[in-house]
Protein backbone atom coordinates (compact mmCIF):
# COMPACT_ATOMS: atom_id res chain seq x y z
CA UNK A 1 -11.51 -12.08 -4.00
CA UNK A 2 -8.28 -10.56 -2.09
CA UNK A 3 -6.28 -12.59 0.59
CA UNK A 4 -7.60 -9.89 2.54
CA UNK A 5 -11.00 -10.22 2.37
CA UNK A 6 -10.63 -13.89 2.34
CA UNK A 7 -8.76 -13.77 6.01
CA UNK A 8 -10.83 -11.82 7.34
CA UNK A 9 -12.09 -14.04 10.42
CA UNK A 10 -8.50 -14.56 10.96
CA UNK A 11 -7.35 -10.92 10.78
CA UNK A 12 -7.01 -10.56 14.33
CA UNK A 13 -4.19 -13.70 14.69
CA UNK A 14 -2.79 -13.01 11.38
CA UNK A 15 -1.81 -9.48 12.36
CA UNK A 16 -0.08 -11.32 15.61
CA UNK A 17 1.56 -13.53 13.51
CA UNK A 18 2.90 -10.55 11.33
CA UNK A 19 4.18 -8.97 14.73
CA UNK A 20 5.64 -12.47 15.66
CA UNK A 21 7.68 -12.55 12.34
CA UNK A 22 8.80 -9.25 13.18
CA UNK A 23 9.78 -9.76 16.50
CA UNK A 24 11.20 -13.19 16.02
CA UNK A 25 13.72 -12.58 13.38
CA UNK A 26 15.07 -9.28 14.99
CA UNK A 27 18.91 -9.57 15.15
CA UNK A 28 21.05 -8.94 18.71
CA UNK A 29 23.68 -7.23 16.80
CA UNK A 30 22.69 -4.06 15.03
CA UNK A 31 24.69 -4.09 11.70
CA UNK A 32 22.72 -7.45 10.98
CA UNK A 33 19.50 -5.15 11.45
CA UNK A 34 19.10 -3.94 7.52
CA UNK A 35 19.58 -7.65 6.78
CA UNK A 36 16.23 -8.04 8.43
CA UNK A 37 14.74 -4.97 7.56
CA UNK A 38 15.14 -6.06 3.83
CA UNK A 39 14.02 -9.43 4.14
CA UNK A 40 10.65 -8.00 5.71
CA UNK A 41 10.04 -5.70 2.42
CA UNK A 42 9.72 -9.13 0.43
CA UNK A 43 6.59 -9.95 2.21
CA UNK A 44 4.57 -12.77 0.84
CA UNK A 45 0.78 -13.97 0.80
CA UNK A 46 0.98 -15.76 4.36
CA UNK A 47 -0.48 -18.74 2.45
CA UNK A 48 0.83 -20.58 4.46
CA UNK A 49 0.44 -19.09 8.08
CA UNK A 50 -3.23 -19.00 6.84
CA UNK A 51 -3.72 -22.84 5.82
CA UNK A 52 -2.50 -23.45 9.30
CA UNK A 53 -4.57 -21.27 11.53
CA UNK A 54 -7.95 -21.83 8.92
CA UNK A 55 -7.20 -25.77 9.32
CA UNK A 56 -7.07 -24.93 13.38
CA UNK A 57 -9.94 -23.67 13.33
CA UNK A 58 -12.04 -26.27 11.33
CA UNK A 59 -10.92 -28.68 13.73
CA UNK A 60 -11.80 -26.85 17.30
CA UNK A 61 -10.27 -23.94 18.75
CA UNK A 62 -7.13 -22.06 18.34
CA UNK A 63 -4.30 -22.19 21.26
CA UNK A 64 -1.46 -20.17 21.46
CA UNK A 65 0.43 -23.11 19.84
CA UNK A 66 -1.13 -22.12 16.71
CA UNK A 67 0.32 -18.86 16.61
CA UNK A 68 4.25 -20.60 17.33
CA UNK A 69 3.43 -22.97 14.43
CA UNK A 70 2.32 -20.28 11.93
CA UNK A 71 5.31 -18.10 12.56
CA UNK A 72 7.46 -21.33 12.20
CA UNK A 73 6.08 -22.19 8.94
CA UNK A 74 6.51 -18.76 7.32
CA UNK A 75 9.84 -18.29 8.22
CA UNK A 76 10.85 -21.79 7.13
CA UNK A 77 8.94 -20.85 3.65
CA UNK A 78 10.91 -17.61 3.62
CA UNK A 79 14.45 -19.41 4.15
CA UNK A 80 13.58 -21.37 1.35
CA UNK A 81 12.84 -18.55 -0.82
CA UNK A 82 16.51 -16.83 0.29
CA UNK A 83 18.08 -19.75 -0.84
CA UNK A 84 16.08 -20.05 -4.04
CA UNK A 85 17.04 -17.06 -5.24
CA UNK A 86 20.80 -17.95 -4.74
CA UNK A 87 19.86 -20.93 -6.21
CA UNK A 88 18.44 -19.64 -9.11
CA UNK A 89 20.54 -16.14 -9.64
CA UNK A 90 17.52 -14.13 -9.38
CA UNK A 91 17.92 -10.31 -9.09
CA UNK A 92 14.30 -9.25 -8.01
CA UNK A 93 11.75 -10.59 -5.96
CA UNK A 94 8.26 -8.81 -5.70
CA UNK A 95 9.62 -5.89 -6.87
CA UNK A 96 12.49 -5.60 -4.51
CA UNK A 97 16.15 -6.98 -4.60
CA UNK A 98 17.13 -10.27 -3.66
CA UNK A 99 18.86 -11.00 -0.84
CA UNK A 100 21.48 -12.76 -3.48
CA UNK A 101 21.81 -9.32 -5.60
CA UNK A 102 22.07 -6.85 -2.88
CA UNK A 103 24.61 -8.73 -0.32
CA UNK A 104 26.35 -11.74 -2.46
CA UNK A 105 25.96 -15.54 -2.11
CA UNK A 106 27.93 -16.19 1.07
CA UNK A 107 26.05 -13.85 3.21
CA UNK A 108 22.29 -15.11 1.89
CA UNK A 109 23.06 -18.65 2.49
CA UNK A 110 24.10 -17.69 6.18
CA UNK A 111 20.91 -15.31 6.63
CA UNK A 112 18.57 -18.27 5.13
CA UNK A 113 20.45 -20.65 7.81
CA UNK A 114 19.66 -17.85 10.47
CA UNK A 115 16.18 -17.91 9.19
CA UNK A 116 15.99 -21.67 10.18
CA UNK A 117 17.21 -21.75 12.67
CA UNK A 118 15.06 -19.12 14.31
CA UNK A 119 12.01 -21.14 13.44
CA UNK A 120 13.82 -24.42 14.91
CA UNK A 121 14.47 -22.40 18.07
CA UNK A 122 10.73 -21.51 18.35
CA UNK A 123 9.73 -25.07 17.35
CA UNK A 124 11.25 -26.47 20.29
CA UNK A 125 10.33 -24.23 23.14
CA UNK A 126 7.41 -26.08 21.87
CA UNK A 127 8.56 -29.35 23.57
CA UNK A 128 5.80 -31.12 20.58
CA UNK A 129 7.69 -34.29 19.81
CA UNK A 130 5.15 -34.48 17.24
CA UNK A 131 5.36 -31.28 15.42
CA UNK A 132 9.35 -31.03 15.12
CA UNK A 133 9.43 -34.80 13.59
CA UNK A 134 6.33 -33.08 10.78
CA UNK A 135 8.61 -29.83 10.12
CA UNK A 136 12.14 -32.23 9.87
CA UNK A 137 9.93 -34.92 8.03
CA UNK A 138 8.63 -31.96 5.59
CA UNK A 139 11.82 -30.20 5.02
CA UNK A 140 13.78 -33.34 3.78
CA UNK A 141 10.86 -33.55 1.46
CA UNK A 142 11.31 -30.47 0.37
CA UNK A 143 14.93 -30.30 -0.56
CA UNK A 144 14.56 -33.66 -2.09
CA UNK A 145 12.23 -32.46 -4.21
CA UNK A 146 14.62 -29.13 -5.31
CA UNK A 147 17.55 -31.52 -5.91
CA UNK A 148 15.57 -33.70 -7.71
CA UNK A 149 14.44 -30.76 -10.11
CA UNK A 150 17.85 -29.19 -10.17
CA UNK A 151 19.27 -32.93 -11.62
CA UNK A 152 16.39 -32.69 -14.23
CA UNK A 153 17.52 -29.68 -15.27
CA UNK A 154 17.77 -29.86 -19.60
CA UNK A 155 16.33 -32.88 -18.88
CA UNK A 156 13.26 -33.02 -22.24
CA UNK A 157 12.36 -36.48 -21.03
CA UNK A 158 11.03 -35.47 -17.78
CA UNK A 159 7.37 -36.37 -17.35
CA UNK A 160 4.28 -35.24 -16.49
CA UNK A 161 4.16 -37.41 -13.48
CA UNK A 162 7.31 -36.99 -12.30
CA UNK A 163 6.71 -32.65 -12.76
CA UNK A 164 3.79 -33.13 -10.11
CA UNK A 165 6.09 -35.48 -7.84
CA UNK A 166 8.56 -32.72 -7.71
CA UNK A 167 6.31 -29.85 -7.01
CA UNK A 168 4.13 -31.77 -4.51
CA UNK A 169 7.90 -32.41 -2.83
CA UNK A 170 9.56 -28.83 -3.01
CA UNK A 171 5.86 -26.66 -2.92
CA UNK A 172 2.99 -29.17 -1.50
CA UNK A 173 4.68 -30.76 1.32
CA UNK A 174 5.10 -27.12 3.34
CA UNK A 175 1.16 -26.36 2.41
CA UNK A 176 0.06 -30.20 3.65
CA UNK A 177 2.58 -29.80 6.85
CA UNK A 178 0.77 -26.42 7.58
CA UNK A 179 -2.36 -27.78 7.69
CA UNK A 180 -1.40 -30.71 9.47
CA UNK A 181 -0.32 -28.87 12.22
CA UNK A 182 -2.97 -26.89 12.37
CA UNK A 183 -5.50 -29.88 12.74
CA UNK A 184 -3.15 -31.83 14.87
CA UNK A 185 -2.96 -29.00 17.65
CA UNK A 186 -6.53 -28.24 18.01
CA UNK A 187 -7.06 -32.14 18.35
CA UNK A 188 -8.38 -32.83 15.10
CA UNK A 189 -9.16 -36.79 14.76
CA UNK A 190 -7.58 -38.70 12.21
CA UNK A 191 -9.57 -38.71 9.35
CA UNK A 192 -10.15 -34.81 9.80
CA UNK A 193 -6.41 -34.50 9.98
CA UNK A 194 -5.86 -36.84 6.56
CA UNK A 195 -8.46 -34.19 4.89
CA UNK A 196 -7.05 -31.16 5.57
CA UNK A 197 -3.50 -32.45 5.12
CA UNK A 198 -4.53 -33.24 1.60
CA UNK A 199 -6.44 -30.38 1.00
CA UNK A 200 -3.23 -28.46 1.85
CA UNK A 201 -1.21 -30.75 -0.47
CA UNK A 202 -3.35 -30.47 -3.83
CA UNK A 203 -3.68 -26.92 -3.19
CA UNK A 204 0.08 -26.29 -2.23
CA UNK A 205 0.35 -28.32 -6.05
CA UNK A 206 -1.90 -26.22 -7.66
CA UNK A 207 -0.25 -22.74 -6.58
CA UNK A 208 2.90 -24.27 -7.73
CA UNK A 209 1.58 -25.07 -11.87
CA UNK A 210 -0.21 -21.64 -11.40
CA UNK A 211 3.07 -20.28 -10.27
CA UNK A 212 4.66 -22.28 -13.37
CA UNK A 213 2.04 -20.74 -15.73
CA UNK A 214 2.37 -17.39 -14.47
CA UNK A 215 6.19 -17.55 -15.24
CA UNK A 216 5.32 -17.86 -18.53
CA UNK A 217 2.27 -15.67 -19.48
CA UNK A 218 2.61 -13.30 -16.57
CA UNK A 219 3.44 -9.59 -16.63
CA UNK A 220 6.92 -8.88 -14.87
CA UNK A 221 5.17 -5.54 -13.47
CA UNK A 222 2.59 -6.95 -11.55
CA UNK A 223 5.03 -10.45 -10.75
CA UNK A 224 6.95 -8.03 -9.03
CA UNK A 225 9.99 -10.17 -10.74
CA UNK A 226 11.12 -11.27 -14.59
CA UNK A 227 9.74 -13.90 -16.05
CA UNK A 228 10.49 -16.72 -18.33
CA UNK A 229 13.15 -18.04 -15.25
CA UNK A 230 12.36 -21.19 -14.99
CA UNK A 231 13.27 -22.19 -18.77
CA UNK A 232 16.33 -19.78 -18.77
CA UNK A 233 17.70 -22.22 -16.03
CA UNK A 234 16.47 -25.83 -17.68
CA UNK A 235 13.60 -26.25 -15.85
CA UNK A 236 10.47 -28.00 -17.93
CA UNK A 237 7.35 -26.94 -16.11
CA UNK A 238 3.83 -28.28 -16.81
CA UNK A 239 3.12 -26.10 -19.55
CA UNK A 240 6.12 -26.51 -21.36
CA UNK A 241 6.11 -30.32 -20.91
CA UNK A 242 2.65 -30.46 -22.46
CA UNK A 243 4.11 -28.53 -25.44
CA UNK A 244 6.57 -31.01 -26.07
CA UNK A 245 4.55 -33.60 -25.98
CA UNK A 246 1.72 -32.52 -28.03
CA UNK A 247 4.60 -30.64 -30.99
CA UNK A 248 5.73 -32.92 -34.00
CA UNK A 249 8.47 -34.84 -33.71
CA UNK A 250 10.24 -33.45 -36.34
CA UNK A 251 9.81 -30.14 -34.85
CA UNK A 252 11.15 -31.34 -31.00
CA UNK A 253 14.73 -30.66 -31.33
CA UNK A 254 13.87 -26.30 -32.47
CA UNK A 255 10.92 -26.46 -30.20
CA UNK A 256 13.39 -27.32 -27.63
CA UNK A 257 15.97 -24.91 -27.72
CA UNK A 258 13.75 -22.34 -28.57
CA UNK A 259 12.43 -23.08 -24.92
CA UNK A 260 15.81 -22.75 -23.04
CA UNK A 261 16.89 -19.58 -25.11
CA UNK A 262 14.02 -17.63 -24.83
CA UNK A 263 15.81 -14.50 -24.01
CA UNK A 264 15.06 -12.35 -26.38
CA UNK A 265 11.98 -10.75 -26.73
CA UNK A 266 11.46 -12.83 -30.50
CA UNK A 267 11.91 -15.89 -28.55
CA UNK A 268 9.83 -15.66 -26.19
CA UNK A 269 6.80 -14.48 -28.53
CA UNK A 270 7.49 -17.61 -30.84
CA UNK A 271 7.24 -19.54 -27.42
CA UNK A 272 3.82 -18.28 -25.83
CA UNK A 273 2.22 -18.40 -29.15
CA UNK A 274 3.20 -22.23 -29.65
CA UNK A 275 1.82 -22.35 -26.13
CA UNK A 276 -1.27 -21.00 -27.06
CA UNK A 277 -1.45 -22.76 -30.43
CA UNK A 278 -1.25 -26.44 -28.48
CA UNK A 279 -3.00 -24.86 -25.18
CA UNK A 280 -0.86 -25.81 -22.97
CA UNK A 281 -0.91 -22.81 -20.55
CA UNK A 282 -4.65 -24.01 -20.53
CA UNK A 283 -3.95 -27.52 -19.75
CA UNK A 284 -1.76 -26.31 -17.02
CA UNK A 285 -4.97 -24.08 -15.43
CA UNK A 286 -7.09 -26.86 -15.81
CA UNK A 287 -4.66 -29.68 -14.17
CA UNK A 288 -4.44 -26.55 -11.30
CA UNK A 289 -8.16 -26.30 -11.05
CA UNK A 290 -8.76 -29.94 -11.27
CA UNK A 291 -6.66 -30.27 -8.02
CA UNK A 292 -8.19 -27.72 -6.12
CA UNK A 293 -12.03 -28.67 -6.99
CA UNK A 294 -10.91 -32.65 -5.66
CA UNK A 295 -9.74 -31.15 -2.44
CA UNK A 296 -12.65 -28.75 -2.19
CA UNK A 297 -15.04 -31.56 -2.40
CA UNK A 298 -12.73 -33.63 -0.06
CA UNK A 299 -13.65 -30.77 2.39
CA UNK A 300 -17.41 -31.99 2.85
CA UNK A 301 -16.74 -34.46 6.10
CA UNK A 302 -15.41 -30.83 7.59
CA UNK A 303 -18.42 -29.14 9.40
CA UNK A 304 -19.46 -26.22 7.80
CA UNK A 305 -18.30 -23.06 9.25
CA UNK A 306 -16.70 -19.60 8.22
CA UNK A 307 -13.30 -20.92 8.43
CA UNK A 308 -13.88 -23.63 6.11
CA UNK A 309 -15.72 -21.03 3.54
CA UNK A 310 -12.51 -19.07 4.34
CA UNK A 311 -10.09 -22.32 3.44
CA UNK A 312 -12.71 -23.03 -0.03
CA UNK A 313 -12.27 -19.32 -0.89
CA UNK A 314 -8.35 -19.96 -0.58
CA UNK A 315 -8.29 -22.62 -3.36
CA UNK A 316 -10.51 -20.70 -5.89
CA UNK A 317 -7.88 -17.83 -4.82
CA UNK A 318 -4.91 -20.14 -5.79
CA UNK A 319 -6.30 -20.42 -9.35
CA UNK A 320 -7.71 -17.03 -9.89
CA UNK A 321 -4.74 -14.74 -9.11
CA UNK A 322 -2.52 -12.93 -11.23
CA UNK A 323 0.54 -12.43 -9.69
């Protein structure tokens, strides 16, 4: 089932939010105005926009708040992704250029500052005490979770535990924060609130591994981007982590740097069908649908309506797509 089709009892305040994002990152001086114009080719899933405004709605009625909060989120998860790409030296995202390749380091730092501080500038017109301590609270979660991956990079003793720690910093906290909002401004109680929050957390965690997966086994013309990134820059994801746990010790040390030199085409065949031989990729899937099937079923003290079928449907989403 498509985002689309999934959204659907949202489509009306999704397409505002889309005109919000347009409007809201418009720049006063005109030879800025490509800068935006690219940055609004790269457009995402509005996963997050949608946890927020779905989790609004399970919990009472939408307000115009909502709408503020959604366009905050998505241009906070868009900064990130500017800076990730600098971060990471990546040429392509969803089949367009980076930011990074197309204008150099030095101006895609300053246009993923610009980007958040747009979304701070609509956060407090706000005057919600509450929601600007969540979205500062969530962001130094975030980058602590990217630094603490970036100083586990070629790191082969990092651990299962601590790969879901990291992801549920840098990926989970921004889904959870979305959905707290959401709940929080239509006056959700507490325990609805916790729910949701969580529900936006495990599933944030499992688009992350499926993400991680995906880097591996994907297809770089429907990931709109090359794959095999993460290893070429020392990261150990989940399914890679699982292969190194589950290969011979005396096999380790190749397994290993057959991982973080899998450029060549060679390489990376050797490397998917070790995955495959150990199923790890399908360890990974299962760990992702594991998390999302807990926070389904967490989802029962929510009454039933179409916006929670519409937030279910968005976890079995996060584990069935390709790209």
């Amino acid at each position: 089932m498509s985002m689309d089709v999934i959204l659907e009892p949202l489509k009306d305040q999704m397409r505002e939010v889309e005109e919000r994002l347009n409007g809201d990152i418009s720049a006063t001086d005109k030879r800025l105005s490509d800068l935006v114009f690219h940055i609004g080719k790269i457009k995402g899933k509005r996963f997050r926009p949608a946890l927020l405004l779905l989790s609004g709605q399970c919990s009472g009625t939408l307000i115009p708040q909502h709408i503020d909060l959604a366009v905050v989120v998505e241009l906070i998860h868009t900064a990130t992704l500017v800076h990730d790409d600098i971060i990471d030296e990546a040429m392509v995202r969803r089949h367009v250029e980076t930011m990074n390749s197309k204008w150099g380091r030095k101006i895609s730092i300053l246009f993923g500052d610009y980007l958040f501080s747009r979304a701070y500038t609509i956060l407090s017109a706000l005057d919600s005490q509450v929601a600007t301590i969540i979205m500062s609270q969530t962001i130094n979660i975030l980058c602590e979770g990217e630094m603490v991956q970036l100083l586990r990079c070629y790191d082969t003793e990092v651990t299962e535990s601590e790969y879901l720690s990291i992801i549920e910093k840098k990926t989970a906290s921004l889904c959870a924060a979305s959905c707290k909002l959401g709940a929080i401004s239509s006056g959700a109680n507490k325990k609805q609130t916790e729910v949701l929050t969580n529900y936006g957390s495990k599933i944030g965690m499992a688009f992350q591994i499926i993400d991680d997966c995906l880097d591996v086994m994907g297809k770089e013309e429907e990931m709109g981007k090359p794959i095999n990134l993460d290893t070429q820059s020392g990261k150990l994801t989940l399914p890679f982590i699982r292969l190194v746990n589950k290969i011979p010790i005396d096999r380790k040390e190749s397994t290993l740097e057959l991982i973080f030199q899998n450029n060549s085409e060679d390489s990376k065949a050797a490397i998917a069908e070790l995955l495959e031989e150990h199923e790890a990729v399908d360890y990974a899937y299962d760990t992702a649908r594991q998390l999302v099937k807990k926070a389904q079923e967490d989802l029962s003290v929510i009454p039933d309506s179409i916006y929670k079928t519409s937030l279910l449907e968005l976890g079995d989403y996060v584990v069935s797509r390709d790209r």
